[in-house]
C-alpha atoms as a PDB file:
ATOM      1  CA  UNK A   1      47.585 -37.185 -50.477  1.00  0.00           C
ATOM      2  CA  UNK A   2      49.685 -36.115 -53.540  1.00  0.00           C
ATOM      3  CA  UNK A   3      51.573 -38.611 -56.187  1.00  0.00           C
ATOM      4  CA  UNK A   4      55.526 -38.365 -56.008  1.00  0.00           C
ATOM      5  CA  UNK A   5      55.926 -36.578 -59.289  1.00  0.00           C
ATOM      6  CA  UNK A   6      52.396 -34.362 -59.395  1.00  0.00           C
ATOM      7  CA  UNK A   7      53.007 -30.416 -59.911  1.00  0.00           C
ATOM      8  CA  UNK A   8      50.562 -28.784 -57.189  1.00  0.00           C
ATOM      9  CA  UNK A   9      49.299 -25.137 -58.080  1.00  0.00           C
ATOM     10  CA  UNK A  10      50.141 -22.564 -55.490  1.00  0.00           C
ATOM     11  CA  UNK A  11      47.129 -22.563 -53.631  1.00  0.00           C
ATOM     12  CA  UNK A  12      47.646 -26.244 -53.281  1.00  0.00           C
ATOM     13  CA  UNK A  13      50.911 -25.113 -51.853  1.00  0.00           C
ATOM     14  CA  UNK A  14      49.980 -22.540 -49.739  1.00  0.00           C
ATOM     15  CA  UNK A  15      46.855 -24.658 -48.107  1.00  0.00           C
ATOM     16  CA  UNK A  16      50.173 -27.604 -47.144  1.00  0.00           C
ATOM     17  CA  UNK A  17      52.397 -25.202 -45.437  1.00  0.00           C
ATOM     18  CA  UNK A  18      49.362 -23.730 -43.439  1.00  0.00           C
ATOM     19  CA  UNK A  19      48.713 -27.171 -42.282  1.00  0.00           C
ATOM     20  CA  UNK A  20      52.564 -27.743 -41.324  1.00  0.00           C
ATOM     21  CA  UNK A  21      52.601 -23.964 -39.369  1.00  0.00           C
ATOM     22  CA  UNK A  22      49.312 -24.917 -37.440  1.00  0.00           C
ATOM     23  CA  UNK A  23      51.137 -26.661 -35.006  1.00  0.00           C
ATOM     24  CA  UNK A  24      54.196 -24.171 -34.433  1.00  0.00           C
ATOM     25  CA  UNK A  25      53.984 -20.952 -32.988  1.00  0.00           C
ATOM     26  CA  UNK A  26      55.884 -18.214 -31.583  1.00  0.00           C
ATOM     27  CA  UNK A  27      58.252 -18.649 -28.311  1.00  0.00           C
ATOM     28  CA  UNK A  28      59.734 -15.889 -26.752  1.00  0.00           C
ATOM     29  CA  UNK A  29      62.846 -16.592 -25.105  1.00  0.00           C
ATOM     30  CA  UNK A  30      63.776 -13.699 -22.383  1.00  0.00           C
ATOM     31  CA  UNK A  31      67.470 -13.320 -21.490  1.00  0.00           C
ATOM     32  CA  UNK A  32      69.722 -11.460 -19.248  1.00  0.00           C
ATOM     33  CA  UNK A  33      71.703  -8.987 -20.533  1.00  0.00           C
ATOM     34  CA  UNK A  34      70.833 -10.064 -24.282  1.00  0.00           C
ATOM     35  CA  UNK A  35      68.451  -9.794 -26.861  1.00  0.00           C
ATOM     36  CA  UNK A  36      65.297 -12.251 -26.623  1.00  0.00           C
ATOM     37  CA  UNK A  37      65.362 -14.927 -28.968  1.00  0.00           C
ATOM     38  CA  UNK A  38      62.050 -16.112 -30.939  1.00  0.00           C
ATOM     39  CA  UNK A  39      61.970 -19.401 -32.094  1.00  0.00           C
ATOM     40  CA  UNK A  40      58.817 -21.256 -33.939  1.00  0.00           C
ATOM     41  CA  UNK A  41      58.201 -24.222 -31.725  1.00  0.00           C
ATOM     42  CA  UNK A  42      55.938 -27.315 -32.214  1.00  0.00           C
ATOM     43  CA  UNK A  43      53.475 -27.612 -29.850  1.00  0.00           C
ATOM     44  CA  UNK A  44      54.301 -31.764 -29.464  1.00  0.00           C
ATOM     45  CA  UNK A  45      58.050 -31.026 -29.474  1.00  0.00           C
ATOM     46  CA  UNK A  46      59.711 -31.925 -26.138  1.00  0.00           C
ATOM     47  CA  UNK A  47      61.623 -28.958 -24.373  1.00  0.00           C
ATOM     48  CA  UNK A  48      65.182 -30.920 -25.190  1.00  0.00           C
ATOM     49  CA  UNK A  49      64.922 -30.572 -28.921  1.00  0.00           C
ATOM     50  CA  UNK A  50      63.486 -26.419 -28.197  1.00  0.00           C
ATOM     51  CA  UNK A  51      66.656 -26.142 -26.134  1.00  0.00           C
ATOM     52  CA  UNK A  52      68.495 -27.427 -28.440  1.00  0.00           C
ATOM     53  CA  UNK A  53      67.768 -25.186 -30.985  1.00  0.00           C
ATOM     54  CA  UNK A  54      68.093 -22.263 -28.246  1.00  0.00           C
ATOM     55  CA  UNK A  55      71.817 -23.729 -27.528  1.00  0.00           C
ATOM     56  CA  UNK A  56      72.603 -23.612 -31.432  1.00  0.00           C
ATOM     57  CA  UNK A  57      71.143 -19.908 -31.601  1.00  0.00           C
ATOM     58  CA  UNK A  58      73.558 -19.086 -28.503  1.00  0.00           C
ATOM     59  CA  UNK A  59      76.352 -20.999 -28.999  1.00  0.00           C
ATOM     60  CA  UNK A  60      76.091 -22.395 -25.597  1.00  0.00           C
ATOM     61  CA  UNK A  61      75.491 -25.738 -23.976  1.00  0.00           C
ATOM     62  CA  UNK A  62      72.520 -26.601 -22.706  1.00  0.00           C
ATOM     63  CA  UNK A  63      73.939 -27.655 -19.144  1.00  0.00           C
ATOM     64  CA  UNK A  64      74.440 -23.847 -18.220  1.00  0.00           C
ATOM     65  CA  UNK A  65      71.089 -22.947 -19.285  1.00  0.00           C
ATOM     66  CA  UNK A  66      67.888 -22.613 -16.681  1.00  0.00           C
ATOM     67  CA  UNK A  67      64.601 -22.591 -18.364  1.00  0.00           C
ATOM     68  CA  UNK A  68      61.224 -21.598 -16.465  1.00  0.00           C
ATOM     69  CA  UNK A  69      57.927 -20.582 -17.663  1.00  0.00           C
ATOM     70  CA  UNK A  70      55.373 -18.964 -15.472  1.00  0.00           C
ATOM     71  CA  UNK A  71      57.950 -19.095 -12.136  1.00  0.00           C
ATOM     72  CA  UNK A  72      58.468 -23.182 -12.739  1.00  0.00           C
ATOM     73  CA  UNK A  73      61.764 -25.262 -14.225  1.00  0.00           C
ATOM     74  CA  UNK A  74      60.856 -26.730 -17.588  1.00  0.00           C
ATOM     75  CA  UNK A  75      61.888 -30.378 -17.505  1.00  0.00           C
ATOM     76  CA  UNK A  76      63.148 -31.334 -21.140  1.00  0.00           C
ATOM     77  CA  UNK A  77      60.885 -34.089 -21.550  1.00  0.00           C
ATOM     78  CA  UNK A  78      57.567 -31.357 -21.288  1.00  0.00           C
ATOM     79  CA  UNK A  79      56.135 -30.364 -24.421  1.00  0.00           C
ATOM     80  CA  UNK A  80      54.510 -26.734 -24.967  1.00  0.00           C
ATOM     81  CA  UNK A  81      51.275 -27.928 -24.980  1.00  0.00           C
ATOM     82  CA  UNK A  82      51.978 -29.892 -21.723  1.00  0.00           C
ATOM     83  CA  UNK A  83      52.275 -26.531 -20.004  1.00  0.00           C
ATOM     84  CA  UNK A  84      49.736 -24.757 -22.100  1.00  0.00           C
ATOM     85  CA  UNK A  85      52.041 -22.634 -24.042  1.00  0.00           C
ATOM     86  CA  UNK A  86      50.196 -20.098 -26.714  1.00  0.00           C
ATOM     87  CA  UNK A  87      52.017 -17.955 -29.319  1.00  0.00           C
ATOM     88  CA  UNK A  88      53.204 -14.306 -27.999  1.00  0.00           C
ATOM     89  CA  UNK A  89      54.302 -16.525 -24.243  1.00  0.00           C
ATOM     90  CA  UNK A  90      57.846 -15.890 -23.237  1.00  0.00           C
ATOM     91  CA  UNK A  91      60.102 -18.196 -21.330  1.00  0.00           C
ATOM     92  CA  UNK A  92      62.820 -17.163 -18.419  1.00  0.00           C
ATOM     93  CA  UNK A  93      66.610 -18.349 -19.320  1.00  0.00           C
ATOM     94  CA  UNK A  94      68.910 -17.700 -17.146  1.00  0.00           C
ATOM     95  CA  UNK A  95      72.846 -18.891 -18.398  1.00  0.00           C
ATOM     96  CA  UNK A  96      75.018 -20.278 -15.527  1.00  0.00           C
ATOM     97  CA  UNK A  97      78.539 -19.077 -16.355  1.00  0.00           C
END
């Protein structure tokens, strides 16, 4: 697409990260007793890397932390697009102390 070494203008710039952010959106995490967290996910990542990014934002490990969207368990290796995630959805965690 582009030459290592090749200045791009910013409209050439722009159009690339549109193209990267088409496939990430907006994921609602809802907690108890804590703020929700938003993270951009991508649609093809698998839940273990999102939770993993969830653990780093809560400095917890993901073994005490239940996931469910729409009343069922999120298994790590679903993807959001698996279970027909859109931006603006929110996702149930619930920490096991």
């Amino acid at each position: 697409m582009f030459s290592s070494g090749e200045i791009l203008s910013e409209f050439e710039v722009d159009e690339l990260i549109k193209e990267a952010l088409q496939n990430t959106f907006k994921l609602k995490f809802v907690l108890q007793k804590r703020p929700p967290v938003i993270l951009d996910v991508d649609y093809t990542a698998e839940f273990s890397a999102v939770i993993g990014e969830l653990c780093d934002r809560l400095k917890t490990d993901s073994s005490k932390l239940a996931v469910f969207f729409d009343g069922e368990r999120i298994c790590e290796t679903d993807t959001p697009s698996s279970l027909g995630m859109e931006s603006g959805d929110a996702v149930d965690v619930i920490i096991k102390d």
